[in-house]
Protein backbone atom coordinates (compact mmCIF):
# COMPACT_ATOMS: atom_id res chain seq x y z
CA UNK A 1 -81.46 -20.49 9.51
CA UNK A 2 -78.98 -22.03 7.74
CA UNK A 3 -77.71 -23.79 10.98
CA UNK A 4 -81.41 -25.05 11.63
CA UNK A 5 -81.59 -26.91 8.13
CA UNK A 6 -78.54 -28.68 8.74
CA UNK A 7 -79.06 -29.85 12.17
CA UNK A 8 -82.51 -30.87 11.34
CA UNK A 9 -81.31 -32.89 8.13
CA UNK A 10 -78.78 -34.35 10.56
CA UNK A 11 -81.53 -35.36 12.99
CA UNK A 12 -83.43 -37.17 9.57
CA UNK A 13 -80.32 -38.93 8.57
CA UNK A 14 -79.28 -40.15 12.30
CA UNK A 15 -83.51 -41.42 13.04
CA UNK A 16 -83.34 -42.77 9.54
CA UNK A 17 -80.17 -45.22 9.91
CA UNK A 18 -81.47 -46.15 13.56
CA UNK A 19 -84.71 -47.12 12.03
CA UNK A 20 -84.75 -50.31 10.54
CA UNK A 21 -88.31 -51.11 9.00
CA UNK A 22 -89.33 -54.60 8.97
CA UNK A 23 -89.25 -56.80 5.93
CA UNK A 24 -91.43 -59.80 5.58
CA UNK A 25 -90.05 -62.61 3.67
CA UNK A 26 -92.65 -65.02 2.43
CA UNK A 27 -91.64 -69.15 2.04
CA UNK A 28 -91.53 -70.83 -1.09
CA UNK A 29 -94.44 -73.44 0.60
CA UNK A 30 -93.06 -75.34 -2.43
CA UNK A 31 -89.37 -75.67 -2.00
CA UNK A 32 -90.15 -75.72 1.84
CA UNK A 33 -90.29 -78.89 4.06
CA UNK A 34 -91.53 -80.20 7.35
CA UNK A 35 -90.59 -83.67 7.41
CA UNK A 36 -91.55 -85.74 10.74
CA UNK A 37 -90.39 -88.64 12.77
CA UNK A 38 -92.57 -90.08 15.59
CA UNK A 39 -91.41 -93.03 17.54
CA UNK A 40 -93.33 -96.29 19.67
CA UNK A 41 -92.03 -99.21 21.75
CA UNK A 42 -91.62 -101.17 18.48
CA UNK A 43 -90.36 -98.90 16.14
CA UNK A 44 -90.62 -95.64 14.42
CA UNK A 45 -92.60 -93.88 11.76
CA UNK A 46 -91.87 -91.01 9.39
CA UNK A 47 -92.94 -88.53 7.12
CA UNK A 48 -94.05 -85.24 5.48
CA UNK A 49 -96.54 -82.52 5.55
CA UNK A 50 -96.57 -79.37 3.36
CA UNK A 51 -96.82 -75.83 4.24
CA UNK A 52 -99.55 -74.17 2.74
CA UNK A 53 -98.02 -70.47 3.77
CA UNK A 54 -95.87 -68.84 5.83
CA UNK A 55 -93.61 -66.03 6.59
CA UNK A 56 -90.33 -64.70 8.27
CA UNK A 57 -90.18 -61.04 9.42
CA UNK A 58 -86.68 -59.24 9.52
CA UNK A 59 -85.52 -56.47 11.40
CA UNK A 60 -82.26 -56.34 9.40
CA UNK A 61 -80.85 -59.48 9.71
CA UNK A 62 -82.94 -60.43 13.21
CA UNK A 63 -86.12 -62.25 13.09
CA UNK A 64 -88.29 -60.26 14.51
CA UNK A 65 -91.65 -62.46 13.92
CA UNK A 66 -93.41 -65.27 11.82
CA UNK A 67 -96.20 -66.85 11.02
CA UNK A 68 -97.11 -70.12 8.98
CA UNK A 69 -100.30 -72.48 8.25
CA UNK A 70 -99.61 -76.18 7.68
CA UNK A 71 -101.95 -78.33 4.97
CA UNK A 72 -102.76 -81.25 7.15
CA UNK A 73 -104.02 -82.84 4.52
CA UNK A 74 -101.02 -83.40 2.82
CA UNK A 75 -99.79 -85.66 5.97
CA UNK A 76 -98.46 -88.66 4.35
CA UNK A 77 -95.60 -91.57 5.96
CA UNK A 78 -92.52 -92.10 3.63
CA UNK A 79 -91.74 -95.29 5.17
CA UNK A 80 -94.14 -96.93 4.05
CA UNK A 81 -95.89 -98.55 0.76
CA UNK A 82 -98.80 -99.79 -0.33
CA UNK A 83 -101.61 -101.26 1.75
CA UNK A 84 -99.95 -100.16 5.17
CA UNK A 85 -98.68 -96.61 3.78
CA UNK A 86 -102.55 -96.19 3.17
CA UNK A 87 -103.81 -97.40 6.75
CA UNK A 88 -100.98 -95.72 8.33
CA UNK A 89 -102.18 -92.33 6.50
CA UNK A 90 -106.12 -92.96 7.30
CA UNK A 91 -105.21 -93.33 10.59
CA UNK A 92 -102.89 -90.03 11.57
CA UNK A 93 -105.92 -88.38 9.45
CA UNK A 94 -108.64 -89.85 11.53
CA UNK A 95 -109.88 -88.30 14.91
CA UNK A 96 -107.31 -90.64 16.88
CA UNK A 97 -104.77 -88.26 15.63
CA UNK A 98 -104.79 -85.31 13.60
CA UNK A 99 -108.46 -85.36 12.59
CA UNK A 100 -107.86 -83.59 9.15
CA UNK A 101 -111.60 -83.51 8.23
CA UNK A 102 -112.50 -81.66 10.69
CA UNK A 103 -108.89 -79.57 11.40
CA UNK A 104 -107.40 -79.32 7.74
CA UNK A 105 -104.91 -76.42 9.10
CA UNK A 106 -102.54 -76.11 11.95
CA UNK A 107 -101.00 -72.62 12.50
CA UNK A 108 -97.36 -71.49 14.21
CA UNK A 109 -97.55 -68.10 14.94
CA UNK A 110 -93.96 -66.34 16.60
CA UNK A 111 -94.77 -64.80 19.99
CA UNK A 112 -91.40 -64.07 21.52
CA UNK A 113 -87.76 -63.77 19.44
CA UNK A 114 -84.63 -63.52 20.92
CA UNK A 115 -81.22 -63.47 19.98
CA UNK A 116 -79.23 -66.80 20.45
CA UNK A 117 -76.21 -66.01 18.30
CA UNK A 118 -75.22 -64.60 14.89
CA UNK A 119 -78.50 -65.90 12.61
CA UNK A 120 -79.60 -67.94 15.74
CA UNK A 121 -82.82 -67.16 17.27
CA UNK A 122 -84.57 -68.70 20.60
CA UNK A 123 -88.40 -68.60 19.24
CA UNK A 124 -91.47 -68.85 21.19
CA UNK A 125 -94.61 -69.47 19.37
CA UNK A 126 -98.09 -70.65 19.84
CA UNK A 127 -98.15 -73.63 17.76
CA UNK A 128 -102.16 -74.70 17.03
CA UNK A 129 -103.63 -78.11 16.11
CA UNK A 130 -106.92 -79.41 16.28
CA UNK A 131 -108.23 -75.77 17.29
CA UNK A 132 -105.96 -76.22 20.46
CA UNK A 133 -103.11 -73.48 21.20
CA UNK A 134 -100.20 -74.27 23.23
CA UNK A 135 -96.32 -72.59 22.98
CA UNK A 136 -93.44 -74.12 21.72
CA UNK A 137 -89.93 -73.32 21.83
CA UNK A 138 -87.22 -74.26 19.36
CA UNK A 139 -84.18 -72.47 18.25
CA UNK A 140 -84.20 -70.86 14.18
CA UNK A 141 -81.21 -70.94 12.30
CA UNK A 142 -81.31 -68.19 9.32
CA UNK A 143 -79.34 -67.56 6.02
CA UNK A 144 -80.27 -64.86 3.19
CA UNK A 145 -82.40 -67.19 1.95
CA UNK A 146 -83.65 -70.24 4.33
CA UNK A 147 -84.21 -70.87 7.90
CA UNK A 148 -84.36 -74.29 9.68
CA UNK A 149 -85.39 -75.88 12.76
CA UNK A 150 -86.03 -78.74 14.40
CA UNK A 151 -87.84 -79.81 17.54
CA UNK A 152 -90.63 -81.47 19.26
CA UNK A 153 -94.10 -81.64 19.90
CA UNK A 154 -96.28 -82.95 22.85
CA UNK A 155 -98.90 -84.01 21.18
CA UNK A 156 -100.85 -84.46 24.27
CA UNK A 157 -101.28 -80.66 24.64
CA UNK A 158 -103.89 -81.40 21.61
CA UNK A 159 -105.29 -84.14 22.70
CA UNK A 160 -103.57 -86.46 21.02
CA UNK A 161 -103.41 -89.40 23.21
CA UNK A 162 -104.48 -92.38 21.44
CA UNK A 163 -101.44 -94.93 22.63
CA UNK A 164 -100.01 -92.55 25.05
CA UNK A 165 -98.28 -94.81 27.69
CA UNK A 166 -98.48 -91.53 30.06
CA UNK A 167 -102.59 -91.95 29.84
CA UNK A 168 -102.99 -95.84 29.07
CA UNK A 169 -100.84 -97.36 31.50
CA UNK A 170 -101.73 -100.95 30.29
CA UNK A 171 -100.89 -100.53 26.68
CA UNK A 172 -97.11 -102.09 27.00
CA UNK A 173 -95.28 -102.21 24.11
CA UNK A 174 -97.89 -100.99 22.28
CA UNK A 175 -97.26 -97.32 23.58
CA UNK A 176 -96.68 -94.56 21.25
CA UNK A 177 -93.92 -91.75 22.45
CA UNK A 178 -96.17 -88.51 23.43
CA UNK A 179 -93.20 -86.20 21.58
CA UNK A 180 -92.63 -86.45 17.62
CA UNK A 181 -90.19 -84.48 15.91
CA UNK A 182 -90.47 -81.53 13.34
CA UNK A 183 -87.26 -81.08 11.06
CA UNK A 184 -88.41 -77.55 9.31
CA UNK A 185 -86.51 -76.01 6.49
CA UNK A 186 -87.82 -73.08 4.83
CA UNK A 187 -86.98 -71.29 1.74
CA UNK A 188 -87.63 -67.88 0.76
């Protein structure tokens, strides 16, 4: 009987260090930042949006999932001032673009994690603005106590395509690159 215990307490201790229960680390949406950088013929815009949540899950120290929810709102350019700051910002806000009346969230949410290197992880997620889904795939970069990313966005998959040279052919150098850029740190 004795025998019995100790194997089965064995069994307990072996399941119990193979196990590794998730932990999910919430962002500091505060602390956090998504800045942005989209580019045209003539030049280049960028700028900020804030997180209104998110949050890494660990398997020990591998991501094992995520999920996040963006204030479009908060979309602003830091590149500009004044009277053109304000059009610029009515105008990524307005249905052209983001249509934040009618969309005032877009949502990442981690579908597929793997391994890259040590704290590097190949994510893919379904990335969701203006009520449209469509994946993404970016690499994460983790410490104890931040991640970071950065990659980009066709915002064509959301129907985004006001000055698209790929759908107005005629536009010239009035064209606005289909991709912009997401530079994501997050802090826990």
């Amino acid at each position: 009987m004795k025998n019995l215990k100790s194997i089965a307490l064995a069994l307990v201790v072996a399941f119990a260090t193979v196990s590794v229960s998730a932990q999910t680390k919430k962002i500091d949406a505060a602390k956090s930042s998504i800045n942005w950088l989209g580019k045209k013929v003539t030049g280049q815009h960028n700028g900020t949006v804030n997180f209104k949540d998110g949050a890494l899950v660990f398997k020990g120290k591998k991501v094992a999932g995520g999920n996040f929810t963006v204030d479009m709102t908060s979309l602003t350019a830091t590149d500009l001032t004044g009277e053109w700051l304000g059009k610029l910002n009515g105008h990524l806000k307005a249905d052209d673009f983001f249509g934040t009346d009618k969309f005032p969230t877009a949502k990442l949410v981690f579908k597929k994690v793997a391994v890259k290197s040590a704290n590097v992880f190949t994510v893919t997620a379904d990335l969701t603005i203006k009520g449209i889904t469509s994946p993404v795939t970016f690499d994460l970069a983790t410490t104890a106590n931040a991640a970071s990313t950065k990659f980009m966005v066709d915002r064509t998959k959301y129907d985004i395509k006001y000055g698209s040279g790929t759908f107005f052919t005629s536009i010239g150098d009035k064209a606005i690159a289909d991709e912009f850029e997401l530079d994501v740190n997050l802090k826990f």
